[in-house]
PDB file of N, CA and C in Angstrom:
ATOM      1  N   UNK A   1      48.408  40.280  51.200  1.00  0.00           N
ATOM      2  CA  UNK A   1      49.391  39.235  50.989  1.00  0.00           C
ATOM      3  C   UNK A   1      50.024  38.877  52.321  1.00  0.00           C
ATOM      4  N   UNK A   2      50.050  37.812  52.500  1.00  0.00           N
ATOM      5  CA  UNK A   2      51.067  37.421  53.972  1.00  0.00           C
ATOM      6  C   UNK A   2      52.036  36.900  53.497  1.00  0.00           C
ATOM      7  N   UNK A   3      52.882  37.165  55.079  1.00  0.00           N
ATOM      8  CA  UNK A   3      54.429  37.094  54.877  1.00  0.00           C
ATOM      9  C   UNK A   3      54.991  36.688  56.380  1.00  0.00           C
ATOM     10  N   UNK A   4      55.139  35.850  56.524  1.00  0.00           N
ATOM     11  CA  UNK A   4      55.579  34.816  57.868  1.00  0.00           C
ATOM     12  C   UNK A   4      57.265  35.230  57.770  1.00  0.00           C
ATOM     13  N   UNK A   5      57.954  34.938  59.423  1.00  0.00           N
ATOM     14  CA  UNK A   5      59.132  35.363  59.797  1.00  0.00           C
ATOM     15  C   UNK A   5      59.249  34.661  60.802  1.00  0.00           C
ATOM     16  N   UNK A   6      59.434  33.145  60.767  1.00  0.00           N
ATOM     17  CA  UNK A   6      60.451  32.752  62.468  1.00  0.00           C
ATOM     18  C   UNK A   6      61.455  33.387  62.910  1.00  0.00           C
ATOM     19  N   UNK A   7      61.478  33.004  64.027  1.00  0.00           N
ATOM     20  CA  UNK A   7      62.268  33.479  64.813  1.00  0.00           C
ATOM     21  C   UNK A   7      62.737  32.371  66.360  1.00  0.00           C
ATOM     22  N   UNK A   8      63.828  32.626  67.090  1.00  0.00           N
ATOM     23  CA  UNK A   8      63.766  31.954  68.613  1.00  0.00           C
ATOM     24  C   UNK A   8      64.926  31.141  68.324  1.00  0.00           C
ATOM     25  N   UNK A   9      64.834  30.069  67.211  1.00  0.00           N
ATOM     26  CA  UNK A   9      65.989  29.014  67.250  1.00  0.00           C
ATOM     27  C   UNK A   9      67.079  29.058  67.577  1.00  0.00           C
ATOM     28  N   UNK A  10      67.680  27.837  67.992  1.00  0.00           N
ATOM     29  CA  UNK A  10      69.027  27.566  68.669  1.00  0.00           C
ATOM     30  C   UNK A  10      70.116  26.598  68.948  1.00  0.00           C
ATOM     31  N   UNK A  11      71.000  26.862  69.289  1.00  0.00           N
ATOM     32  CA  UNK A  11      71.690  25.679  69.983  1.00  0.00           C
ATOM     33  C   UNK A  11      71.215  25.354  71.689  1.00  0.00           C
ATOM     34  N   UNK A  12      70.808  24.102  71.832  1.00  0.00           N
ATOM     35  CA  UNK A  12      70.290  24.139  73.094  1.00  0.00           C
ATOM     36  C   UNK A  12      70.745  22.394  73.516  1.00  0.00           C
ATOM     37  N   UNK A  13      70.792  22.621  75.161  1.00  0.00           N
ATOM     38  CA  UNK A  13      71.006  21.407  75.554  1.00  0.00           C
ATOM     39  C   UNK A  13      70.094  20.163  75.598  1.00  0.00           C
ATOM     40  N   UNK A  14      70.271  19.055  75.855  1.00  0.00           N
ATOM     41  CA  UNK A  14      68.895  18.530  75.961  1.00  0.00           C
ATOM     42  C   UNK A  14      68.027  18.625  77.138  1.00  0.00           C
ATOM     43  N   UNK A  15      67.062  18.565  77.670  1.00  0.00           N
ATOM     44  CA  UNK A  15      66.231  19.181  78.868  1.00  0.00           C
ATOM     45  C   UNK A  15      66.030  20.637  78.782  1.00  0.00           C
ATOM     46  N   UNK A  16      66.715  20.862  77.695  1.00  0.00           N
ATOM     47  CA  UNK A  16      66.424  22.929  77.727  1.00  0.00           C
ATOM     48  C   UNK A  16      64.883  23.038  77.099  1.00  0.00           C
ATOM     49  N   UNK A  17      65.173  24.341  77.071  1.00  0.00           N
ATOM     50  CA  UNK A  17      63.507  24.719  76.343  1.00  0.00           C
ATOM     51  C   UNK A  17      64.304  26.219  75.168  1.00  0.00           C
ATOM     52  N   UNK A  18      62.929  26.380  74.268  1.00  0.00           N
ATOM     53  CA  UNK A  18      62.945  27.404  73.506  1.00  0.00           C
ATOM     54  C   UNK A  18      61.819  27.695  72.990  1.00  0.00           C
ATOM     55  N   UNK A  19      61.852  28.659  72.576  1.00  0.00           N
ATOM     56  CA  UNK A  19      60.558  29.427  72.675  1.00  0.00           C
ATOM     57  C   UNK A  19      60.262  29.909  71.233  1.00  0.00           C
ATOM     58  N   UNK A  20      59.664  29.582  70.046  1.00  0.00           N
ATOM     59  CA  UNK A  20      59.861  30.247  68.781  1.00  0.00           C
ATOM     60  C   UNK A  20      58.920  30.722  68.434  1.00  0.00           C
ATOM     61  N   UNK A  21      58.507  32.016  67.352  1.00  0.00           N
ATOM     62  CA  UNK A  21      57.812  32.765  67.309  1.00  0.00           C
ATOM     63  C   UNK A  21      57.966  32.903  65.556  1.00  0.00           C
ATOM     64  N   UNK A  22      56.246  33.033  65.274  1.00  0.00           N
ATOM     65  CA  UNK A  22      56.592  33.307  63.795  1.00  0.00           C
ATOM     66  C   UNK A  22      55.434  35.024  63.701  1.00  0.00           C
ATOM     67  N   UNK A  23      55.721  35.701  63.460  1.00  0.00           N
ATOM     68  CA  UNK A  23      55.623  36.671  62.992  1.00  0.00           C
ATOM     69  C   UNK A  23      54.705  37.315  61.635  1.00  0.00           C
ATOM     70  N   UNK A  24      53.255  37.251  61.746  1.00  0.00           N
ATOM     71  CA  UNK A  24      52.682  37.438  60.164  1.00  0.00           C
ATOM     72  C   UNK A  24      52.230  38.709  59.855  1.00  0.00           C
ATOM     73  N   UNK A  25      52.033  38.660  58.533  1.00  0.00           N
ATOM     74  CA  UNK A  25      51.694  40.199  57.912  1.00  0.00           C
ATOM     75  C   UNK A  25      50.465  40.030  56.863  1.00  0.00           C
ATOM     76  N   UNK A  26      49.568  40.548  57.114  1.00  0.00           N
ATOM     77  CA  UNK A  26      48.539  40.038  56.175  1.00  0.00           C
ATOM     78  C   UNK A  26      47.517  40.400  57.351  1.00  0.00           C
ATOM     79  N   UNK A  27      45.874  40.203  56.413  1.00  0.00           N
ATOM     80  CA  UNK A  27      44.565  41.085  57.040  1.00  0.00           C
ATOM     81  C   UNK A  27      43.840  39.652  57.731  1.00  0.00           C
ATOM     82  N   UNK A  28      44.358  38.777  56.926  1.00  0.00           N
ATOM     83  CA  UNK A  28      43.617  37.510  57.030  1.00  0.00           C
ATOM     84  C   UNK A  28      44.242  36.503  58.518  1.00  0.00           C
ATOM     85  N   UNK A  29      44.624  37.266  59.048  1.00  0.00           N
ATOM     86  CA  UNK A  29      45.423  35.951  60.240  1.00  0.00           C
ATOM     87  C   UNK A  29      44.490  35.936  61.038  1.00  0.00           C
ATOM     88  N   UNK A  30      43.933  36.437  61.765  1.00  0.00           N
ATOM     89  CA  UNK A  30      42.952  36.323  62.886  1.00  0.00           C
ATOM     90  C   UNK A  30      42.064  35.314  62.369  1.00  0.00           C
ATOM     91  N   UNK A  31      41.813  34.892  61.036  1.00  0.00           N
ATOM     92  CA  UNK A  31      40.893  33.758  60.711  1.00  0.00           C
ATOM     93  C   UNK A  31      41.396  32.490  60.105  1.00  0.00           C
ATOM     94  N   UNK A  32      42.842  32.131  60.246  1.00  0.00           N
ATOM     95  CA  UNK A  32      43.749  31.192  59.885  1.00  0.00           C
ATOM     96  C   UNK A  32      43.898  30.527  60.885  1.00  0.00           C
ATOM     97  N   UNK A  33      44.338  29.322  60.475  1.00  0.00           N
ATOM     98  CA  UNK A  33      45.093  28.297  61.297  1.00  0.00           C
ATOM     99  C   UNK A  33      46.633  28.130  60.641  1.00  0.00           C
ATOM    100  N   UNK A  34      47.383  28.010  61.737  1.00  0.00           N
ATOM    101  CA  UNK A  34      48.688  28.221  61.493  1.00  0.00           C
ATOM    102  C   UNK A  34      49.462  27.088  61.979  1.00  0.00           C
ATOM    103  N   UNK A  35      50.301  26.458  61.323  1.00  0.00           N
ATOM    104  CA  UNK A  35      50.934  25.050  61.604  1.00  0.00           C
ATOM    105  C   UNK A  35      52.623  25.326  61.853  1.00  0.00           C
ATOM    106  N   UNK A  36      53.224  24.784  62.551  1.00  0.00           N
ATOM    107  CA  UNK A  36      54.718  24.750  62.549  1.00  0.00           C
ATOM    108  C   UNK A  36      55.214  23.150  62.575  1.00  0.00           C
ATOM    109  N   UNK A  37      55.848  23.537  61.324  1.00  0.00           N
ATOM    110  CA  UNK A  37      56.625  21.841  60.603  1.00  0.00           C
ATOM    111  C   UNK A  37      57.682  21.762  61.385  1.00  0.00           C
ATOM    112  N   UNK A  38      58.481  21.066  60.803  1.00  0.00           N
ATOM    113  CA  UNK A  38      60.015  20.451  61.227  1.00  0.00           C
ATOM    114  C   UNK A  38      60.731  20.044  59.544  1.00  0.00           C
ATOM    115  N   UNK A  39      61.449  20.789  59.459  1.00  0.00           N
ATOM    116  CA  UNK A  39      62.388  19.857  58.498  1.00  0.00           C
ATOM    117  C   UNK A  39      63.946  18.986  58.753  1.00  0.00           C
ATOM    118  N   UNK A  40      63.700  17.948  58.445  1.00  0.00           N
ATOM    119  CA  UNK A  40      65.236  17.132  58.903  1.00  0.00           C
ATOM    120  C   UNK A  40      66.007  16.969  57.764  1.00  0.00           C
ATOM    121  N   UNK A  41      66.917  16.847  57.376  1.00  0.00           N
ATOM    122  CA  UNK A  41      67.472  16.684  55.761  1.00  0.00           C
ATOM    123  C   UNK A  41      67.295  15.380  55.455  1.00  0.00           C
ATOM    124  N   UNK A  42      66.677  15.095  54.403  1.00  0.00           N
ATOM    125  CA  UNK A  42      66.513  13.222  53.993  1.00  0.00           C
ATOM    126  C   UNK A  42      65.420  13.310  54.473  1.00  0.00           C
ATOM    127  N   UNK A  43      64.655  13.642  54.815  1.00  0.00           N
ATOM    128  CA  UNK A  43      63.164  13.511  55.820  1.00  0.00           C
ATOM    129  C   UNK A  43      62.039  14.368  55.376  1.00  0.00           C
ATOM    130  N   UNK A  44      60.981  13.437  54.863  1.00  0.00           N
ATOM    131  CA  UNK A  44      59.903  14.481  54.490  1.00  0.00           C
ATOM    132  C   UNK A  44      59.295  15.912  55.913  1.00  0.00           C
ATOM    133  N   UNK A  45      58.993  16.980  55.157  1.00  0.00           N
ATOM    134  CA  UNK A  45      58.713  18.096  56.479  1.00  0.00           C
ATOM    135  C   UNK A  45      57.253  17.162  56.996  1.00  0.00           C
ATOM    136  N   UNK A  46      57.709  17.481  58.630  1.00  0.00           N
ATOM    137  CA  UNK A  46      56.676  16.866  59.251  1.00  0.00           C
ATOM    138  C   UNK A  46      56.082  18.065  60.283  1.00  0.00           C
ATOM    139  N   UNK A  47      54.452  17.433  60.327  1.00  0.00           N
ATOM    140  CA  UNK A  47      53.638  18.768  61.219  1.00  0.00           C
ATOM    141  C   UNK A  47      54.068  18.420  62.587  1.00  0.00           C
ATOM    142  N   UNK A  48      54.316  19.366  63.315  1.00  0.00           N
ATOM    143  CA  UNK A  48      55.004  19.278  64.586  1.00  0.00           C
ATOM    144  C   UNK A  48      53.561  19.623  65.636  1.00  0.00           C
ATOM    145  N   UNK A  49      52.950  21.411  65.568  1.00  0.00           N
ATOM    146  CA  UNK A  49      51.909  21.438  65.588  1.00  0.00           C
ATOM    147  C   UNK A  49      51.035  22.486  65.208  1.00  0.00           C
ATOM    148  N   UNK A  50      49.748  23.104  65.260  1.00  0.00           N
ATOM    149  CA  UNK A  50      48.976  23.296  64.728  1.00  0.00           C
ATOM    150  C   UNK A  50      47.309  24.238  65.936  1.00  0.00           C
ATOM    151  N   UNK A  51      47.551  25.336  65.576  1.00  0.00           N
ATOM    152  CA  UNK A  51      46.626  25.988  66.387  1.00  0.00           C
ATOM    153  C   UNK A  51      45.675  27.132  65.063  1.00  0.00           C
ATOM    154  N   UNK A  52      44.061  26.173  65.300  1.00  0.00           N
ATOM    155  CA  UNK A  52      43.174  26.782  64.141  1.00  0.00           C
ATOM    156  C   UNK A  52      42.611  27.771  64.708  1.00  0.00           C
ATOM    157  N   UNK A  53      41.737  28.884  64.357  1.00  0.00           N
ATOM    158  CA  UNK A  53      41.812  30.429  64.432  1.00  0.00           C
ATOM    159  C   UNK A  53      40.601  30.556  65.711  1.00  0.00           C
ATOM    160  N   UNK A  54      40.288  29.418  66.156  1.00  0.00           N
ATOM    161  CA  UNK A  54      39.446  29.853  67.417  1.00  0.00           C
ATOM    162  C   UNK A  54      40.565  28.972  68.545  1.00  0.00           C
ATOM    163  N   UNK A  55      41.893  28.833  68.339  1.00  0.00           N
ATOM    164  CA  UNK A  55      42.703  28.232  69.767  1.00  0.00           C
ATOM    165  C   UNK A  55      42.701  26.935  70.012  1.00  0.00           C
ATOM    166  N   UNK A  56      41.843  26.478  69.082  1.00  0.00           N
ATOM    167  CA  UNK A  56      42.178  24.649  69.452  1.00  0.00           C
ATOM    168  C   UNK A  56      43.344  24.308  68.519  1.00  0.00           C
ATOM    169  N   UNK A  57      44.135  22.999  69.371  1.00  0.00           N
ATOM    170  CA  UNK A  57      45.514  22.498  68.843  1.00  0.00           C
ATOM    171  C   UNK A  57      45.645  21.383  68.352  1.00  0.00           C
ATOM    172  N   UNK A  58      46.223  20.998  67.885  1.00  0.00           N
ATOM    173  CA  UNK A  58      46.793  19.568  67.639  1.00  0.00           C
ATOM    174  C   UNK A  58      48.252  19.834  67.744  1.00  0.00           C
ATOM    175  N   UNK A  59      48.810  18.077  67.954  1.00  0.00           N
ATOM    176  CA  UNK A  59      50.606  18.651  68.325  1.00  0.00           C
ATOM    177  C   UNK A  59      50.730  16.910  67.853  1.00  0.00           C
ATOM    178  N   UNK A  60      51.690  16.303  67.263  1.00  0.00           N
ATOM    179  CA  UNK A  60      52.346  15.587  67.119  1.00  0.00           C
ATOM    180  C   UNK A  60      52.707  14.829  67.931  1.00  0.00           C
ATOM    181  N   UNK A  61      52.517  13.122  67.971  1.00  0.00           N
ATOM    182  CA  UNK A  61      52.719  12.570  69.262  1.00  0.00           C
ATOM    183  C   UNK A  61      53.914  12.713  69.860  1.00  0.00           C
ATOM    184  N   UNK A  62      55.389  13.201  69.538  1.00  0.00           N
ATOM    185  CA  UNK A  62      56.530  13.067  69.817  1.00  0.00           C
ATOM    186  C   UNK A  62      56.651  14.090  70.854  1.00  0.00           C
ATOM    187  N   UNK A  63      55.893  15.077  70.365  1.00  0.00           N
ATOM    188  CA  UNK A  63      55.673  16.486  71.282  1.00  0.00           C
ATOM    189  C   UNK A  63      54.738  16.215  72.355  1.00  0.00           C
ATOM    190  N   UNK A  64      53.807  15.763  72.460  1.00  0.00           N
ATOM    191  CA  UNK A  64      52.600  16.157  73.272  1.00  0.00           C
ATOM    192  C   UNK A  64      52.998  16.172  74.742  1.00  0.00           C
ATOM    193  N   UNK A  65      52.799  17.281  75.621  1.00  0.00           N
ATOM    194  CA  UNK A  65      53.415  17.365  77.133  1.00  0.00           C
ATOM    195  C   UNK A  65      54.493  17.903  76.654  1.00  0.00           C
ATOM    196  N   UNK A  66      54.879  18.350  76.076  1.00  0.00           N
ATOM    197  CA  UNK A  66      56.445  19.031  76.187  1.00  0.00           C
ATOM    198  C   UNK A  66      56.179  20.357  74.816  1.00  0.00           C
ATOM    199  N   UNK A  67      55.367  20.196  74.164  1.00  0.00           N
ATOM    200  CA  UNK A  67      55.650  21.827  72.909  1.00  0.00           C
ATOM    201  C   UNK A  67      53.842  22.476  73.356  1.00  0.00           C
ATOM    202  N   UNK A  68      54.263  23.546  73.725  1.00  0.00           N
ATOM    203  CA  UNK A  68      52.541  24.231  73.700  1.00  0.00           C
ATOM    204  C   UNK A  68      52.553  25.440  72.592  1.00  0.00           C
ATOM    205  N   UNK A  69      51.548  25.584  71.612  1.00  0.00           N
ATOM    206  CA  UNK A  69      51.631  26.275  70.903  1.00  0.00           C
ATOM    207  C   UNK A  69      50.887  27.251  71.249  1.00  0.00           C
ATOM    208  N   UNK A  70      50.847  28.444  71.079  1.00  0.00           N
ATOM    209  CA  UNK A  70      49.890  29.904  71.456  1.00  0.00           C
ATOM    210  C   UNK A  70      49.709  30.878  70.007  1.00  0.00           C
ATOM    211  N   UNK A  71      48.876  31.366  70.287  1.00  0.00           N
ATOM    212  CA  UNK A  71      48.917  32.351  69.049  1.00  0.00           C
ATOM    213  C   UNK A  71      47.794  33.778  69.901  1.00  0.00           C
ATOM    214  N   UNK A  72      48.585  35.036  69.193  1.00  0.00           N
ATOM    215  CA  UNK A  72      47.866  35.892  69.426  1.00  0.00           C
ATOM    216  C   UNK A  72      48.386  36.911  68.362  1.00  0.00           C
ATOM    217  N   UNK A  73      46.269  37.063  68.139  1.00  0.00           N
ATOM    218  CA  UNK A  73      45.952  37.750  67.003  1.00  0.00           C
ATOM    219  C   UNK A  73      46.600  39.145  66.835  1.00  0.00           C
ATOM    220  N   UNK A  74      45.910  39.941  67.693  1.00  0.00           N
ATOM    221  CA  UNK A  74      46.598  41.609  68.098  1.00  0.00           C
ATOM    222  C   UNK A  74      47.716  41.792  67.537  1.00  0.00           C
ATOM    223  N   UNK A  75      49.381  41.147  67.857  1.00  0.00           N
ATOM    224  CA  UNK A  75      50.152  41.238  67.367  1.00  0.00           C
ATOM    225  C   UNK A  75      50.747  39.984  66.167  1.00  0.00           C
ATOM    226  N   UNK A  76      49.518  39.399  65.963  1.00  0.00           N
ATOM    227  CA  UNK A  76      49.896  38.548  64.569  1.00  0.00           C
ATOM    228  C   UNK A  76      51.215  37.586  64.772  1.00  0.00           C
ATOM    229  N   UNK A  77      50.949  37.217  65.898  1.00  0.00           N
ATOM    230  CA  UNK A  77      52.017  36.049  66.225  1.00  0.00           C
ATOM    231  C   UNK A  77      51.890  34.910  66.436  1.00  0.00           C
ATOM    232  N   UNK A  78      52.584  33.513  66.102  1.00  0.00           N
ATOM    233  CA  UNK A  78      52.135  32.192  66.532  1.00  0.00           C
ATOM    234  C   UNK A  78      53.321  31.828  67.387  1.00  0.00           C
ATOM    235  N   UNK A  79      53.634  31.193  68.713  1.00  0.00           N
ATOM    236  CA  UNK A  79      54.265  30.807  69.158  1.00  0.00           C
ATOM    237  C   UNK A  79      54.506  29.316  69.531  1.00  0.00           C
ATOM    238  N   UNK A  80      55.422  28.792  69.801  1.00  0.00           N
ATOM    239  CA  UNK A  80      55.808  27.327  70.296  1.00  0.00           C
ATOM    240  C   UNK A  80      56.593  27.059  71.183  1.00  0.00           C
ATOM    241  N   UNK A  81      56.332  27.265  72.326  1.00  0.00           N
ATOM    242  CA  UNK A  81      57.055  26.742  73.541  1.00  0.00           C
ATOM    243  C   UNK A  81      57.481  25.172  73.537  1.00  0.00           C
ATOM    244  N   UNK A  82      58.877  25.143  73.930  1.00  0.00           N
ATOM    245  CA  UNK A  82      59.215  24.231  73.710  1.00  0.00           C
ATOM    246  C   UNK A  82      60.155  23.964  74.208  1.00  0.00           C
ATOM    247  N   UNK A  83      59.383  22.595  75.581  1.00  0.00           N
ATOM    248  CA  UNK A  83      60.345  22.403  76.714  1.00  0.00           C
ATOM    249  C   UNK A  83      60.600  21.089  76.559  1.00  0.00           C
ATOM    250  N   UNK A  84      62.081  20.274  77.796  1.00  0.00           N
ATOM    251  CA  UNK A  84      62.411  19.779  78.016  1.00  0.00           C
ATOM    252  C   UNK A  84      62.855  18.565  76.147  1.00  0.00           C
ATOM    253  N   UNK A  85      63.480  19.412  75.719  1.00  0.00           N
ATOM    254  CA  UNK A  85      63.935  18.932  74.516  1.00  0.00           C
ATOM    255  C   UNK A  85      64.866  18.160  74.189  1.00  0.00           C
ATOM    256  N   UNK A  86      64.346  17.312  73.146  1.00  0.00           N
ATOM    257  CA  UNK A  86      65.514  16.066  72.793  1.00  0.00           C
ATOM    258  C   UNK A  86      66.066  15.973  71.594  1.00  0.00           C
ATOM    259  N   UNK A  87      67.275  15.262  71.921  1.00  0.00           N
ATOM    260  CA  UNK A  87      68.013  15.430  70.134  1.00  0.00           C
ATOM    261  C   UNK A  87      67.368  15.545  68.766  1.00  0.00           C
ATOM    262  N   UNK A  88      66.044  14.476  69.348  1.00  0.00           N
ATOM    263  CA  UNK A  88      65.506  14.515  68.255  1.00  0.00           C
ATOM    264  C   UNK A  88      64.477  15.195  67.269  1.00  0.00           C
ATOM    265  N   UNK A  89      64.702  16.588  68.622  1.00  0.00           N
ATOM    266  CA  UNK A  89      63.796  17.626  67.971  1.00  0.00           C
ATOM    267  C   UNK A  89      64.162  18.858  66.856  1.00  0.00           C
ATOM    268  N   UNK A  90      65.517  18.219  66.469  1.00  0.00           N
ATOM    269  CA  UNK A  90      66.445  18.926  65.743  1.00  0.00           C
ATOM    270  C   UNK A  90      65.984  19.116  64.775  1.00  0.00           C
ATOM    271  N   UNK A  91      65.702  20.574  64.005  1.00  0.00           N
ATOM    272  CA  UNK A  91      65.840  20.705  62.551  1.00  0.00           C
ATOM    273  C   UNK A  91      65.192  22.016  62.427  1.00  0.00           C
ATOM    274  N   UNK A  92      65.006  22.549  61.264  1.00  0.00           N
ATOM    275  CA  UNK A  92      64.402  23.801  61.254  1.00  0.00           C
ATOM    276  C   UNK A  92      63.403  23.524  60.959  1.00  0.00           C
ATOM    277  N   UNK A  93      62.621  24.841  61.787  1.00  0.00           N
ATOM    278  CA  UNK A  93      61.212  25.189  61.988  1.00  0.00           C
ATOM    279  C   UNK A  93      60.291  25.974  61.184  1.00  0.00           C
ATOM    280  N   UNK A  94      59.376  25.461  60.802  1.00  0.00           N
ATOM    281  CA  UNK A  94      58.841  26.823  59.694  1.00  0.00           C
ATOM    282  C   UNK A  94      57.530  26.528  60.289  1.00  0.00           C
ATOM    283  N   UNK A  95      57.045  27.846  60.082  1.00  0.00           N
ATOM    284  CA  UNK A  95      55.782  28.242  60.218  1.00  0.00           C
ATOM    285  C   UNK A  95      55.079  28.866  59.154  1.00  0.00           C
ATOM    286  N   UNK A  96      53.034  28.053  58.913  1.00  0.00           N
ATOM    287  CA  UNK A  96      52.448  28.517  57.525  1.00  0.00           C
ATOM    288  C   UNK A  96      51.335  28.410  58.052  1.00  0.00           C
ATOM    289  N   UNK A  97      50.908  29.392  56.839  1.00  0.00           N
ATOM    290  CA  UNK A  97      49.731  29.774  57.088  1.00  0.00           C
ATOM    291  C   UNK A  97      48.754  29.872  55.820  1.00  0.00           C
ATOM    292  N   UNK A  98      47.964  28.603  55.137  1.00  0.00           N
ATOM    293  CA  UNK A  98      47.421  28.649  54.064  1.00  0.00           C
ATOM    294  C   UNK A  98      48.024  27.571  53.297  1.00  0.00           C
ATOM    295  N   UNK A  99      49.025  28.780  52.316  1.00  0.00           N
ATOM    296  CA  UNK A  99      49.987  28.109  51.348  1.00  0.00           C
ATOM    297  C   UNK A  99      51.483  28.725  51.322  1.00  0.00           C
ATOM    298  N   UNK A 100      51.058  29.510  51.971  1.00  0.00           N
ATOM    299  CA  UNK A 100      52.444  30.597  52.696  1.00  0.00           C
ATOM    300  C   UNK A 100      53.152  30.210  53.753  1.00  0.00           C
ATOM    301  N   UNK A 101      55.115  29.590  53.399  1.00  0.00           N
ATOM    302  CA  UNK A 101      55.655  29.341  54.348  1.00  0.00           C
ATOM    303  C   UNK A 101      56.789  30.400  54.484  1.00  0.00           C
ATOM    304  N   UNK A 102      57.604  30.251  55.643  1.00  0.00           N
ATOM    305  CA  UNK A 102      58.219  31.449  56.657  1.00  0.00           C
ATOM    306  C   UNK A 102      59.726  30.436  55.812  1.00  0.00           C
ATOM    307  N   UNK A 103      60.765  31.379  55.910  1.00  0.00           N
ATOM    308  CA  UNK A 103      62.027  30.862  55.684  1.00  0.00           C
ATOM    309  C   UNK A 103      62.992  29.686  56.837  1.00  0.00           C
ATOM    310  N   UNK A 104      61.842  29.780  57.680  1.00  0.00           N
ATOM    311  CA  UNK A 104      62.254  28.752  58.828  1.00  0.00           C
ATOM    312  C   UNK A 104      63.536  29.400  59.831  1.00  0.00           C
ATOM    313  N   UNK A 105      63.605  28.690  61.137  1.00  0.00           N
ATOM    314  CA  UNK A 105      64.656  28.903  62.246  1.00  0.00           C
ATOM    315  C   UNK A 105      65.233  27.426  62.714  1.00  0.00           C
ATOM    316  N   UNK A 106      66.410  27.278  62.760  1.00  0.00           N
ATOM    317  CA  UNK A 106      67.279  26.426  63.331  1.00  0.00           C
ATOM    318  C   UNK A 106      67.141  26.071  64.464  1.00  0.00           C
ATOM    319  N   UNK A 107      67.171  25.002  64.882  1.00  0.00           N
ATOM    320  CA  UNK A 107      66.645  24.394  66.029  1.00  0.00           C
ATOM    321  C   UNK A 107      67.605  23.332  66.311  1.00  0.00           C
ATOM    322  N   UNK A 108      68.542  23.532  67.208  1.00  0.00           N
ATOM    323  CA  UNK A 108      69.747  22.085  67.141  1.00  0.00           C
ATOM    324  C   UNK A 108      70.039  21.908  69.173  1.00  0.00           C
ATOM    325  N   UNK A 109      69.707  20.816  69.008  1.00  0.00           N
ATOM    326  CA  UNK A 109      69.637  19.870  70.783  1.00  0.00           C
ATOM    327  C   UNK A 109      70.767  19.178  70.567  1.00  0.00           C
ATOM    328  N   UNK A 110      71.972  19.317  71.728  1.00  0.00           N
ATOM    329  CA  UNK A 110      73.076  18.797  72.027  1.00  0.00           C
ATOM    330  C   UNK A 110      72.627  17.876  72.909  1.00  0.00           C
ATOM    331  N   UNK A 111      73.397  16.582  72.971  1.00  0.00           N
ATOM    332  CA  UNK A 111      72.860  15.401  74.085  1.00  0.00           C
ATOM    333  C   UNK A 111      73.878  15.208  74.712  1.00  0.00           C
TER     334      UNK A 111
END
């Protein structure tokens, strides 16, 4: 059974960076692709981005040049670097894997 855990979120300025990390438990991750949404309130969750189980990405045009996603298997982690940030990258973050989502992390850019 997997079981996802963000982590990293914050209050941050704009031009800052942060770094978030989701955390899985389960036999099956090394052969998943793992996506990290965005939720805004009033706003359907949108894919932010997306790294499938051999390292290739996709990222959302709003992001591209500024969020790099990583994942490593060994310790069952997906990460999202995430620099030079703008207001409008505000909202919480969840990370999934399948049909399994993480309780999400807060993510709030002061301008």
């Amino acid at each position: 059974q997997v079981h996802l855990v963000e982590s990293g979120g914050d209050l941050v300025q704009a031009g800052g960076s942060l770094r978030l990390s989701c955390a899985a438990s389960g036999s099956i991750f090394s052969i998943s692709a793992v996506g990290w949404y965005r939720q805004v309130p009033g706003k359907e969750r949108e894919l932010v981005a997306r790294i499938g189980s051999s390292g290739s990405t996709t990222y959302t045009d709003s992001v591209k040049g500024r969020f790099t996603i990583s994942r490593d298997n060994a310790k069952k982690t997906v990460d999202l670097q995430m620099d030079n940030l703008k207001p409008g990258d505000k909202g919480v973050y969840l990370c999934t894997l399948g049909d399994v989502w993480g309780r999400g992390t807060q993510v709030t850019v002061s301008s």
